[in-house]
Protein backbone atom coordinates (compact mmCIF):
# COMPACT_ATOMS: atom_id res chain seq x y z
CA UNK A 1 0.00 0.00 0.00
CA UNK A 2 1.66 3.54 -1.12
CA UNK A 3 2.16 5.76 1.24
CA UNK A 4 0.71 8.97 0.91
CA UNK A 5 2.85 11.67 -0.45
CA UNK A 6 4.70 14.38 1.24
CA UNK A 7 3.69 18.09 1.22
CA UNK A 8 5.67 20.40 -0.52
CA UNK A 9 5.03 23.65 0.94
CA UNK A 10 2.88 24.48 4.00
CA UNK A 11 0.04 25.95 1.02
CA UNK A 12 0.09 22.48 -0.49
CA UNK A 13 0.04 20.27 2.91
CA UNK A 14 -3.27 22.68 3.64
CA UNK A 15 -4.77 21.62 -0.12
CA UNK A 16 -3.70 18.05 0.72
CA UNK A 17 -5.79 17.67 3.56
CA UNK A 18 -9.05 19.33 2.21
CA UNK A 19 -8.41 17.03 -1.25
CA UNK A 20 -7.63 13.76 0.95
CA UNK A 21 -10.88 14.73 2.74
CA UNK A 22 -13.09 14.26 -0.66
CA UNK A 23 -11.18 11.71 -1.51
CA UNK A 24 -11.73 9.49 1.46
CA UNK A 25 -16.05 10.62 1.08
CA UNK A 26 -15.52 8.71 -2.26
CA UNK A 27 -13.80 5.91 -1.57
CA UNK A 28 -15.81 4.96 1.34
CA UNK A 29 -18.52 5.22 -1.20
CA UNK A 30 -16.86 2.74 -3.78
CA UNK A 31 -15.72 0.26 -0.72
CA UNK A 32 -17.72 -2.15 1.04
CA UNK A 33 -15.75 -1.29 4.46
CA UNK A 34 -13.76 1.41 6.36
CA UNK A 35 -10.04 -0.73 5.79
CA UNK A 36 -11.18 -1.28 2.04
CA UNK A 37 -11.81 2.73 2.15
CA UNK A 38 -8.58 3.40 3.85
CA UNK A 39 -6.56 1.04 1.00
CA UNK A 40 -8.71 2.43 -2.10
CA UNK A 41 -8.26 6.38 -0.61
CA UNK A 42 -4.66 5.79 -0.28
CA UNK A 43 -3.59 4.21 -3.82
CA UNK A 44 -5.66 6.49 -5.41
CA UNK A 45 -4.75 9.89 -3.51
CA UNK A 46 -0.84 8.74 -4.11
CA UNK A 47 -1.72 8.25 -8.30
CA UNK A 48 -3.94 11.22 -8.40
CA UNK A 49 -1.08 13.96 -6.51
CA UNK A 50 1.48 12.33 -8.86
CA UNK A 51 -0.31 12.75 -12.11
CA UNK A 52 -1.20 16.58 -11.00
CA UNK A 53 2.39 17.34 -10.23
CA UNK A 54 3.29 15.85 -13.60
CA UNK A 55 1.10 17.78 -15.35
CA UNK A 56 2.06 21.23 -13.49
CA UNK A 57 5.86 20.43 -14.44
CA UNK A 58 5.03 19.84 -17.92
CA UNK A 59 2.59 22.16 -18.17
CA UNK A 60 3.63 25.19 -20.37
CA UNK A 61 1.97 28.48 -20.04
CA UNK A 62 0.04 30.30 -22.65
CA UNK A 63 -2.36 33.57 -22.70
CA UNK A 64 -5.22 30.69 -23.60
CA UNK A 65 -7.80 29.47 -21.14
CA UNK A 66 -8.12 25.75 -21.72
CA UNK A 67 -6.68 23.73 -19.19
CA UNK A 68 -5.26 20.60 -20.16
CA UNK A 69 -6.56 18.67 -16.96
CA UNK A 70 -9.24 18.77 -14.12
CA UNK A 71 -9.15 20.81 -11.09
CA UNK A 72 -7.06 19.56 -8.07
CA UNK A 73 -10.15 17.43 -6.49
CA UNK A 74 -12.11 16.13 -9.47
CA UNK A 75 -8.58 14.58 -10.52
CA UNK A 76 -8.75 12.91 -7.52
CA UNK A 77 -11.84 11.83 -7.37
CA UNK A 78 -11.70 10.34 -11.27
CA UNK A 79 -8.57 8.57 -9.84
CA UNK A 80 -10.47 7.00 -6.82
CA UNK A 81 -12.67 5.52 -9.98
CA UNK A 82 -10.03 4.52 -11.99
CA UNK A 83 -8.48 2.65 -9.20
CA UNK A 84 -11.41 0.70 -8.24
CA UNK A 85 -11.69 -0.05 -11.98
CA UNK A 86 -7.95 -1.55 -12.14
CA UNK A 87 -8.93 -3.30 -8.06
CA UNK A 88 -12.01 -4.80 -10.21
CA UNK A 89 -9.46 -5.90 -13.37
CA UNK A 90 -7.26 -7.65 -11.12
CA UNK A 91 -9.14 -9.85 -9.07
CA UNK A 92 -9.72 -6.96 -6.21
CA UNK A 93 -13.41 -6.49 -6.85
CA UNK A 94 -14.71 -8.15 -4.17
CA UNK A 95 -13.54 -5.24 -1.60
CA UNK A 96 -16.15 -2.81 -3.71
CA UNK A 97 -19.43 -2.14 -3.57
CA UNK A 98 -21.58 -4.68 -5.24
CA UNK A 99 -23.65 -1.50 -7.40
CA UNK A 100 -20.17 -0.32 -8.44
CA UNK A 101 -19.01 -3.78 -9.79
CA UNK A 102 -21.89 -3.66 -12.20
CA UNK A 103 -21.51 -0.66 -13.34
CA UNK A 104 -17.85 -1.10 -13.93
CA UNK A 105 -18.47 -4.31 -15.97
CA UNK A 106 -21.47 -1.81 -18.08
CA UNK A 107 -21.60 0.35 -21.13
CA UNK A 108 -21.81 3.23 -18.60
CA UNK A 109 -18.20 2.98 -17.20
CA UNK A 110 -16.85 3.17 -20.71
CA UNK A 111 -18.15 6.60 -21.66
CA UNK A 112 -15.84 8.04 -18.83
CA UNK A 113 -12.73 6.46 -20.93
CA UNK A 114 -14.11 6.18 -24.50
CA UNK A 115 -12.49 8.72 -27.37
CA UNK A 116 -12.87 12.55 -25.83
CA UNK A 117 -15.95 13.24 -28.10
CA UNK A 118 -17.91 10.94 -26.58
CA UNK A 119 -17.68 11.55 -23.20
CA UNK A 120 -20.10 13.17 -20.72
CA UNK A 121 -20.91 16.69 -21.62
CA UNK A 122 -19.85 18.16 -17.90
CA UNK A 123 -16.57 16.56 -18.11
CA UNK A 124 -15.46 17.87 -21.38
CA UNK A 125 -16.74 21.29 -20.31
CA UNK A 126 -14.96 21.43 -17.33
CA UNK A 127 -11.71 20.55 -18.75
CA UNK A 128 -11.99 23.18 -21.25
CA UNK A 129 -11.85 25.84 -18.81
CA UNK A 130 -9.17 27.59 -17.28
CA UNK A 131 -7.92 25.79 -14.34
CA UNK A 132 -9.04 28.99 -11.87
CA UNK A 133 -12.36 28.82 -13.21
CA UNK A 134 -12.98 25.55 -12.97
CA UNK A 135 -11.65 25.22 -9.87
CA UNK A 136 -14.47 27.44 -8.63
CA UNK A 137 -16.62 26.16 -10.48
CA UNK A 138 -16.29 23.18 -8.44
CA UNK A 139 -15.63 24.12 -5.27
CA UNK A 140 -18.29 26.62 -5.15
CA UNK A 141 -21.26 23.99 -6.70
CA UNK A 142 -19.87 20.41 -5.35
CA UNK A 143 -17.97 20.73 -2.42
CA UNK A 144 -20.65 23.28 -1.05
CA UNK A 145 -18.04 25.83 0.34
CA UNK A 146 -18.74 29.23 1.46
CA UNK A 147 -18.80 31.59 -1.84
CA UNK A 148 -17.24 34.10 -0.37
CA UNK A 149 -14.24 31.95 0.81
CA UNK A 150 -13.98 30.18 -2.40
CA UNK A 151 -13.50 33.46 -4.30
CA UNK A 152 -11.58 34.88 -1.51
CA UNK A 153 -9.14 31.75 -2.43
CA UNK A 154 -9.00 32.83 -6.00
CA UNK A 155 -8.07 36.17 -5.26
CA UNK A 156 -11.04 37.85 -6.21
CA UNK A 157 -12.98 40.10 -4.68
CA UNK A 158 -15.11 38.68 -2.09
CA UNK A 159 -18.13 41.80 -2.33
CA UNK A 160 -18.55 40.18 -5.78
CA UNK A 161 -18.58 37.09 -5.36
CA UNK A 162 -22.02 36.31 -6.87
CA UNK A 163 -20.93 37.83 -10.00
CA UNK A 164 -17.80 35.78 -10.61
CA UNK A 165 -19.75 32.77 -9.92
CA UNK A 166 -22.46 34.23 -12.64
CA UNK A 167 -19.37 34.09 -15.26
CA UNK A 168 -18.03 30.97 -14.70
CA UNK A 169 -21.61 29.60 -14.82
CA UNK A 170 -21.92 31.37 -18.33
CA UNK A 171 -18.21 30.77 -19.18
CA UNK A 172 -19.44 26.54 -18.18
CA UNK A 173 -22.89 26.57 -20.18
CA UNK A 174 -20.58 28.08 -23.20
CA UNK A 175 -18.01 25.11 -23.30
CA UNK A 176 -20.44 22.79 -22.55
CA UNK A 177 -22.69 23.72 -25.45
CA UNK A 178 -19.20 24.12 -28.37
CA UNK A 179 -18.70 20.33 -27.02
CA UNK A 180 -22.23 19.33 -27.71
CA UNK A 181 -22.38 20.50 -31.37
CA UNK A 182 -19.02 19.00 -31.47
CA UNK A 183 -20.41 15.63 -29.89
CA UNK A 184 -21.43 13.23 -32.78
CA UNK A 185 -25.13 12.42 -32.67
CA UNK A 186 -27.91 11.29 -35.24
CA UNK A 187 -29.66 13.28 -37.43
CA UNK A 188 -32.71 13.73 -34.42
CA UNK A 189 -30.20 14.78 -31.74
CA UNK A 190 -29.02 17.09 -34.66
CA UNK A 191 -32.46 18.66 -35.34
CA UNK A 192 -32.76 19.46 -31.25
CA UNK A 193 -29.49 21.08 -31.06
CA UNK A 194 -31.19 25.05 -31.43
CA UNK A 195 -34.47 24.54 -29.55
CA UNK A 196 -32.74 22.47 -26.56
CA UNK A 197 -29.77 25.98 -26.34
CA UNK A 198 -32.99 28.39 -26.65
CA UNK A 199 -35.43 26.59 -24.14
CA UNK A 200 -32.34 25.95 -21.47
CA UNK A 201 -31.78 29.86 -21.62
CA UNK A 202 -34.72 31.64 -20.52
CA UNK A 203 -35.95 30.15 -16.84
CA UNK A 204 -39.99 30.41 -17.99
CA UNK A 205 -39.20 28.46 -21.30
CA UNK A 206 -41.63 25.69 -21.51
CA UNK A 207 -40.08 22.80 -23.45
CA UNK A 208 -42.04 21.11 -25.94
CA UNK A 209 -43.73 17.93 -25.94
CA UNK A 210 -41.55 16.38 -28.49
CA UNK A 211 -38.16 17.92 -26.86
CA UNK A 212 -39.36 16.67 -23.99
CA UNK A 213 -39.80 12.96 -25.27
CA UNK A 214 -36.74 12.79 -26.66
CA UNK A 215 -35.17 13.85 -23.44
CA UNK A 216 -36.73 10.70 -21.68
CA UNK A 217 -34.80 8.43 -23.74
CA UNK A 218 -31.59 10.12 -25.30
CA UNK A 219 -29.11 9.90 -22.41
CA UNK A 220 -26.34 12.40 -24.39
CA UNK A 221 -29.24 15.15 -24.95
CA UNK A 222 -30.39 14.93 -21.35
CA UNK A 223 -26.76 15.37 -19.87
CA UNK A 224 -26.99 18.13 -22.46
CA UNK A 225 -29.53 19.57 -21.02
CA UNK A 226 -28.68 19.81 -17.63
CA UNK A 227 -25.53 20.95 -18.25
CA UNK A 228 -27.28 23.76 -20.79
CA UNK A 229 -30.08 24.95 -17.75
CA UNK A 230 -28.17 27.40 -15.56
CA UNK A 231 -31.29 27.66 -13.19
CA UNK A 232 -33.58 25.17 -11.19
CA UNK A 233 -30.68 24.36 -8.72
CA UNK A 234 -29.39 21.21 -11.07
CA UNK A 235 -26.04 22.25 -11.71
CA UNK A 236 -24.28 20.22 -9.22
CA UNK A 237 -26.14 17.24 -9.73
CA UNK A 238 -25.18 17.97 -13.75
CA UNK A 239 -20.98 18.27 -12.60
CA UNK A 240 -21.02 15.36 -9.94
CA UNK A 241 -22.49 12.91 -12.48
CA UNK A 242 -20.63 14.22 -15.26
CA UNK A 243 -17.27 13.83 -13.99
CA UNK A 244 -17.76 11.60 -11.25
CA UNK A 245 -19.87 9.18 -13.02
CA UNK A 246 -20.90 5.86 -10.53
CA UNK A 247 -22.07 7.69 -7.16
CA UNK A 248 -21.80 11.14 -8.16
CA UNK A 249 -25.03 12.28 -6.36
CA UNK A 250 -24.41 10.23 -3.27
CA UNK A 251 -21.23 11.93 -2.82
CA UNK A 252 -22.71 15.25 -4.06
CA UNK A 253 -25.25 14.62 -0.79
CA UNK A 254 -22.49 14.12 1.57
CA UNK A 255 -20.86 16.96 0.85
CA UNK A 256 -23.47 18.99 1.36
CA UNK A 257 -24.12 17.57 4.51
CA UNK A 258 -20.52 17.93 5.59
CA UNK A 259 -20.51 21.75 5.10
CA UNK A 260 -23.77 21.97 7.14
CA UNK A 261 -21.94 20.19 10.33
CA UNK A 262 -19.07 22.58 9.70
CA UNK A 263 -20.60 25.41 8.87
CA UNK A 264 -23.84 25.11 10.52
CA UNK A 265 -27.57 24.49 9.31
CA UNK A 266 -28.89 26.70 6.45
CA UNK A 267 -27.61 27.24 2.57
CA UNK A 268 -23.67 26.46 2.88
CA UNK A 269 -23.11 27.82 -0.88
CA UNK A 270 -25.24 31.22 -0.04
CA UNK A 271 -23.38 34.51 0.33
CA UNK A 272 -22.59 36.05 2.79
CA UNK A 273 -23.07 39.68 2.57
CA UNK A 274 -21.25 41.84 5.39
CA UNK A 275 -22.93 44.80 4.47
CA UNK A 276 -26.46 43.43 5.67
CA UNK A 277 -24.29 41.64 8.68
CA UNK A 278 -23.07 45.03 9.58
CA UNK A 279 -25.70 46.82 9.32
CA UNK A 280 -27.95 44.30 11.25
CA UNK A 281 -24.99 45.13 13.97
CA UNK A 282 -25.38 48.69 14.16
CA UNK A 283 -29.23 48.62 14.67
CA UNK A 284 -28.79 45.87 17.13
CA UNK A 285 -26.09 48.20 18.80
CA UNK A 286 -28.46 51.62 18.38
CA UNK A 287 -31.38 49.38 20.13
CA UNK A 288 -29.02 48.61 23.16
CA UNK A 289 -28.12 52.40 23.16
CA UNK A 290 -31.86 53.47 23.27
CA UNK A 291 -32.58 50.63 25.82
CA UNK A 292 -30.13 51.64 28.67
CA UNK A 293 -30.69 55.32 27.93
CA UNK A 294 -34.58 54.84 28.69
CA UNK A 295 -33.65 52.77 31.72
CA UNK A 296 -31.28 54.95 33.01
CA UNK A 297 -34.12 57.32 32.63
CA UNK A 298 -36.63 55.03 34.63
CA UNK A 299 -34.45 54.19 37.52
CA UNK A 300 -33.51 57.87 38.25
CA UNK A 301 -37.21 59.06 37.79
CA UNK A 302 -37.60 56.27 40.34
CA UNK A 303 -35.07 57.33 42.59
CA UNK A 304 -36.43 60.77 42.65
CA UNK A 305 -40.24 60.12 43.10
CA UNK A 306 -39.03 57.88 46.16
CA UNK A 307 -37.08 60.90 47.24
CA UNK A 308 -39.80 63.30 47.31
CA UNK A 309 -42.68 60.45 48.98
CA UNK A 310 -43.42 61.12 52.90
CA UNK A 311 -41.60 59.00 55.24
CA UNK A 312 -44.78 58.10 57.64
CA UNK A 313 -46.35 55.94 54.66
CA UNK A 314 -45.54 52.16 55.20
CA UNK A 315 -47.06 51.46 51.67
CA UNK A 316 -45.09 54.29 50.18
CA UNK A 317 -41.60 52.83 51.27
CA UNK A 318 -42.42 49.77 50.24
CA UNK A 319 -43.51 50.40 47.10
CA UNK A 320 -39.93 52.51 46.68
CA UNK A 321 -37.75 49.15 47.54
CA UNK A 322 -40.01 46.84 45.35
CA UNK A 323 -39.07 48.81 42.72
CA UNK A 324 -35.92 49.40 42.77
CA UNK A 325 -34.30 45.63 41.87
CA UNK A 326 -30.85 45.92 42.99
CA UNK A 327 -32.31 46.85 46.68
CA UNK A 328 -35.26 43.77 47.13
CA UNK A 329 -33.01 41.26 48.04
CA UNK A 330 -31.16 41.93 51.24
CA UNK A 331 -34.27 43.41 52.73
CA UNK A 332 -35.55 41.37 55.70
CA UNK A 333 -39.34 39.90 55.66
CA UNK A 334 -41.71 41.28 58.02
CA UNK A 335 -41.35 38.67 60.94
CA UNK A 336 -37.77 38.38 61.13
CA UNK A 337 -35.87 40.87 63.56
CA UNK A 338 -33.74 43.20 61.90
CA UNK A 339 -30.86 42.09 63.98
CA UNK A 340 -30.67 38.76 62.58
CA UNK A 341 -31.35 39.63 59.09
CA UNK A 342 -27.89 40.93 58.40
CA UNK A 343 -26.35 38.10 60.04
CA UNK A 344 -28.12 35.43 58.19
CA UNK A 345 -27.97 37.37 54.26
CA UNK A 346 -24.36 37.83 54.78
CA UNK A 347 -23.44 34.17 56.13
CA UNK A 348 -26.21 32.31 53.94
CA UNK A 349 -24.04 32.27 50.92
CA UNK A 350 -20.75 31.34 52.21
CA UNK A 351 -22.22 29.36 54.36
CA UNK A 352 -24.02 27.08 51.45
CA UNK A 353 -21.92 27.60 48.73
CA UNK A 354 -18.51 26.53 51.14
CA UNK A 355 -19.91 23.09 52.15
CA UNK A 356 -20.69 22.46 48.82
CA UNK A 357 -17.22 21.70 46.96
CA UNK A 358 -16.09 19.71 49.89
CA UNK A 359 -18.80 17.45 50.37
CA UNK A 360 -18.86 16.98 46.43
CA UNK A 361 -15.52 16.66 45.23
CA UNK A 362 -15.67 13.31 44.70
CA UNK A 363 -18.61 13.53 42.55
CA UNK A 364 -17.95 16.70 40.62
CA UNK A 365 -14.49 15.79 39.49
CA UNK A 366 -16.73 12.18 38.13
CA UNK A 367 -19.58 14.22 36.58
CA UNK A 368 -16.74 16.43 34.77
CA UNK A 369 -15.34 13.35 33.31
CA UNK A 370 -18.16 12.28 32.06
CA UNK A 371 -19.03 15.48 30.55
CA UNK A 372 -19.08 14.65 26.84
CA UNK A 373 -20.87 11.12 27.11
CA UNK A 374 -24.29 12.57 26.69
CA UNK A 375 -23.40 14.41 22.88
CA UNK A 376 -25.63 12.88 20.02
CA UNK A 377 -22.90 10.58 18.78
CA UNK A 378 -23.78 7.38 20.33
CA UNK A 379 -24.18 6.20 23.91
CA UNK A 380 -21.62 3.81 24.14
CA UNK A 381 -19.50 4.80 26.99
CA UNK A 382 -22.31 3.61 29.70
CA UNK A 383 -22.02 0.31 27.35
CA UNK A 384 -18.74 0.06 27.90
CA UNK A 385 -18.49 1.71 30.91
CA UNK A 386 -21.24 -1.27 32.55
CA UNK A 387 -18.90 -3.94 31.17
CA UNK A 388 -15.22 -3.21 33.13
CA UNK A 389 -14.41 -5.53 35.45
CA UNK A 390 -11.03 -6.02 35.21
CA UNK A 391 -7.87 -6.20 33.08
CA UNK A 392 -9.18 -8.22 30.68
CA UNK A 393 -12.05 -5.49 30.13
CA UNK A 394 -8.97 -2.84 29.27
CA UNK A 395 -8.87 -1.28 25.91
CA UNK A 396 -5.57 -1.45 23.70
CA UNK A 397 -4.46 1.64 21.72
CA UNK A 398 -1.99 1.97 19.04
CA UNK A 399 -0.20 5.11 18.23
CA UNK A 400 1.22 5.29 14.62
CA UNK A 401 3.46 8.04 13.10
CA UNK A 402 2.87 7.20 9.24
CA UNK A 403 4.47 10.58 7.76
CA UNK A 404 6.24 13.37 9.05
CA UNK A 405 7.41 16.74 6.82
CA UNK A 406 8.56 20.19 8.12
CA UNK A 407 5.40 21.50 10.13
CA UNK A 408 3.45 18.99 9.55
CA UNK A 409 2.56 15.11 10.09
CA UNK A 410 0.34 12.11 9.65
CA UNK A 411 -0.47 9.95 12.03
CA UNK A 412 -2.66 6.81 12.65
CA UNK A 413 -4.55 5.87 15.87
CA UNK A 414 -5.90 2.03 15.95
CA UNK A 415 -8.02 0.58 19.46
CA UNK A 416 -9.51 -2.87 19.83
CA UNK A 417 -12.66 -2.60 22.18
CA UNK A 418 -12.75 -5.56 24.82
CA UNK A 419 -16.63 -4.90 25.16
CA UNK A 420 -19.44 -4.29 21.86
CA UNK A 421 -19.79 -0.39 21.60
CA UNK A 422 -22.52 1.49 19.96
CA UNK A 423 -20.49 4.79 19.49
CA UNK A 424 -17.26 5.31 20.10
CA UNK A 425 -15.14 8.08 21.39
CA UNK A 426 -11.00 8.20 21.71
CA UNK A 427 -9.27 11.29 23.06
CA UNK A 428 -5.59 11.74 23.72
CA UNK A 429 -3.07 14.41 25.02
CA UNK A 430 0.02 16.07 23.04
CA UNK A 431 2.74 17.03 24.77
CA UNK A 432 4.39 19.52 22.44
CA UNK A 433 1.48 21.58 21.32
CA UNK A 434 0.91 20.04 17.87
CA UNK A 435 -2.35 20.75 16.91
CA UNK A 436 -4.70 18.42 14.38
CA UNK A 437 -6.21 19.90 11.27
CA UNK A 438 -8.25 17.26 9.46
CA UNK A 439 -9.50 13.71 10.46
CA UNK A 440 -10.86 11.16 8.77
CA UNK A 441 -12.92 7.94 9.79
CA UNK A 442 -13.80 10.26 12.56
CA UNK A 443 -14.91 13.60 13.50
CA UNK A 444 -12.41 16.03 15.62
CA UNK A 445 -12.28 18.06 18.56
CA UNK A 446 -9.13 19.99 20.27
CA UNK A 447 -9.01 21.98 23.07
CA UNK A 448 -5.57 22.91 24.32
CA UNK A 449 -3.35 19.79 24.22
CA UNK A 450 -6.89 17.47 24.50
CA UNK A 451 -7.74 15.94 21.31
CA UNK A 452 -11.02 14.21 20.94
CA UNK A 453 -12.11 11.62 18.16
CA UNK A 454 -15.39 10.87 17.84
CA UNK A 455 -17.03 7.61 15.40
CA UNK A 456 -18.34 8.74 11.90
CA UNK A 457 -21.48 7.61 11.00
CA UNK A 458 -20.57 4.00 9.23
CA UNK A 459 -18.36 2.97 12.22
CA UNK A 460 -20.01 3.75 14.95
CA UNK A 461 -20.63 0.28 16.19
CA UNK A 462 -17.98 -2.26 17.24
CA UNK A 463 -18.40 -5.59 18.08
CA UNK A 464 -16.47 -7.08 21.28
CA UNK A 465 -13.11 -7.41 20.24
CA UNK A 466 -13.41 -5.25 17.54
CA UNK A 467 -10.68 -2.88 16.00
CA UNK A 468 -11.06 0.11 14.39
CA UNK A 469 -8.46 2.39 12.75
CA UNK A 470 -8.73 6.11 11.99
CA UNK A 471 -6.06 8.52 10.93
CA UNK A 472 -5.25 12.68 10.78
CA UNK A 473 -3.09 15.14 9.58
CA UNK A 474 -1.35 17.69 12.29
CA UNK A 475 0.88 20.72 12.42
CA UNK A 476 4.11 20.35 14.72
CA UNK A 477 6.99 22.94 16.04
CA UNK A 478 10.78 21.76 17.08
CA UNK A 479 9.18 18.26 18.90
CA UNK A 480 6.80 15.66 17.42
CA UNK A 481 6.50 12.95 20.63
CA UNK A 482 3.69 10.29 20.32
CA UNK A 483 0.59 11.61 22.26
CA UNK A 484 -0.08 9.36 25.86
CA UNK A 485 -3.14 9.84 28.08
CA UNK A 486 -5.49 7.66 25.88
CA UNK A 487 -8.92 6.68 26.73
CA UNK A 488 -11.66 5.31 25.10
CA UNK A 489 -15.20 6.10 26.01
CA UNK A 490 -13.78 7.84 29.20
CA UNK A 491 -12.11 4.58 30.19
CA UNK A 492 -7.64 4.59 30.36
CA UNK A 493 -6.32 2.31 27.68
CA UNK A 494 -2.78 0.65 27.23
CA UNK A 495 -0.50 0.86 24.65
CA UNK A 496 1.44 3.03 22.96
């Protein structure tokens, strides 16, 4: 199994770990298991970097904008396919999923590696455009990234960011409608050619009956078509299919559902306009204003009515203390003696809050441990948790380094469970303040020198005995020393 390759630059170990993040979604896609995953993401991460970096040293560099290969990630991803096509050639095919091995050994499969002119419309039309452009094309309409940031990355200017994505839309639709008149097609695809460009350009176009029915069963004209219709929100479904081919819109779907957990619920792709953000802020910030000017008027008109009320009046007084907040605590109720009030108001506190470390330390420092048991992940620690009785009941962790470059490492982490779990979740402590940046085969959490890795959704559950293997990439400074402090589930493992 290759090895995956080293980092050139700082810039490049960054794009390494958001490409070998895609590229894992794939593979686990393709596979039929997380170590199948791990094996297919590797070989085809190592052929994919190694055919991009031979095609940026031979590249030479023109005033044209046709690229002569896909952007950094779709090269990846048609390498994760063309390595489970070569697994499935020599004898490997069992380790794939069973839909994929049919469509491997189909007429579909060959299209993506069939003479240029006949392949998918998307494909062709993203290759034909300038690296940059495609490149946000992508990013922007796939991977679901903030269009801001992906613009920001292009070194363009973020406020219009909606506009450059316009272009490259309209730059896309143009190449992908040159390689359909280019594409050879019968004499009825031929007569469609006009009325499919006119309807796919206006958004109330109706398309005709006949257009329609052709549609249904010409599979060139239809990948035509979606490629051609800038609107309805198909787009990305159009480039993950085109390029992609077997499981395009299943790993279109998890993409977008990976920007939502990192970026939150709502429209990942939508912009983000600070204008309206700061503008929101300065109302919010004139309301506040208003809000403590008019009680700052309140309390003093208070103050001063209370001032001016007779001192004889019972009712009056108290209706000056009830409201006036800050005052209505300390005062003493009717039946107890004033002498005693100030005693008991001023030891209550320390007097209840004091006992109550002491007499809980014990169970505060166990209810801290168990702090992150409850998350939505899984429930596994009381599983596992209930089933230690001994030494036998001990996890076993291994530590691997796997790759190390200036600044920057990769690293392996593999437990075996002595009890079934229904989630897992291992955390560890660094000793020289390296920090992780990307995860995969689990989900991550740092604070300080506390790292925390949490199951992904198709490993959550482990059978007793069970192993499970997950792996990151870090940052480092002057010391790299394996991690110790390992637990699983909130229970100490051994190892190393």
């Amino acid at each position: 199994m290759p090895d995956l390759p080293t980092p050139k630059d700082a810039a490049e170990a960054a794009l390494f770990s958001e490409c070998w993040d895609a590229v894992l979604s794939y593979a686990d896609l393709c596979t039929s298991g997380s170590t199948a995953a791990n094996q297919l993401a590797r070989e085809a991460f190592a052929l994919g970097i190694h055919e991009a970096r031979a095609a940026e040293d031979g590249t030479v560099r023109g005033a044209g904008r046709r690229s002569s290969r896909l952007p950094r990630i779709p090269l990846l991803l048609t390498a994760v396919r063309n390595t489970a096509a070569a697994w499935e050639a020599e004898g490997q095919g069992h380790k794939l999923d069973p839909d994929l091995r049919l469509w491997l050994n189909s007429d579909k499969a060959w299209r993506y590696i069939c003479p240029p002119l006949s392949r998918p419309i998307a494909l062709r039309g993203l290759r034909d455009m300038g690296e940059s452009d495609a490149t946000l094309l992508w990013l922007a309409e796939v991977e679901a990234l903030p269009l801001r940031t992906v613009v920001r990355r292009q070194g363009l200017d973020p406020d219009a960011s909606v506009e450059e994505l316009n272009a490259v839309r309209g730059l896309f639709r143009d190449r992908c409608h040159r390689n359909h008149l280019d594409t050879p097609m019968s004499a009825e695809c031929r007569s469609y050619v006009r009325l499919l460009d006119a309807v796919t350009r206006s958004p109330g176009a109706d398309t005709p009956d006949d257009l329609s029915r052709h549609l249904a069963t010409c599979v060139e004209c239809a990948e035509a078509a979606a490629c051609l219709r800038l609107h309805g929100g198909g787009l990305p479904a159009a480039l993950a299919g085109g390029v992609i081919g077997w499981g395009g819109l299943a790993y279109l779907e998890r993409r977008r559902r990976a920007a939502e957990v990192r970026l939150g619920a709502g429209r990942p792709d939508a912009p983000d306009p600070e204008g309206e953000a700061e503008r929101a802020a300065a109302r919010k910030a004139r309301l506040r204003r208003h809000g403590l000017f008019a009680a700052a008027v309140l309390v003093s008109g208070l103050a001063l009515a209370a001032s001016l009320m007779p001192f004889g009046g019972d009712s009056g007084t108290d209706t000056g203390a009830q409201n006036l907040p800050t005052d209505s605590s300390p005062v003493a109720g009717p039946g107890v003696p004033s002498s005693t009030a100030p005693g008991t108001s001023a030891t209550a506190r320390p007097s209840s809050a004091s006992p109550a470390p002491s007499g809980s330390a014990t169970p505060g420092a166990g209810a801290d441990d168990e702090k992150p048991d409850p998350e939505p992940q899984g429930t596994s620690s009381a599983t596992a948790g209930g089933g230690e009785t001994g030494d036998s009941a001990v996890c076993e962790v291994r530590y691997e380094l796997v790759n190390q470059w200036p600044d920057g490492f990769q690293a392996s982490v593999t437990f075996t469970s002595p009890t079934a779990l229904e989630s897992w979740r291992v955390a560890w402590s660094f000793g020289d303040g390296q920090h992780v940046d990307q995860m995969w085969d689990a989900s991550v959490a740092q604070q300080g020198s506390r790292v925390t890795a949490t199951a992904a959704d198709y490993n959550r559950s482990v059978a007793a005995g069970g192993t499970v293997t997950f792996g990151f990439l870090a940052s480092w400074q002057e010391t790299n020393t394996a991690p110790s402090g390992f637990t699983l589930n909130g229970q100490e493992c051994t190892g190393s």
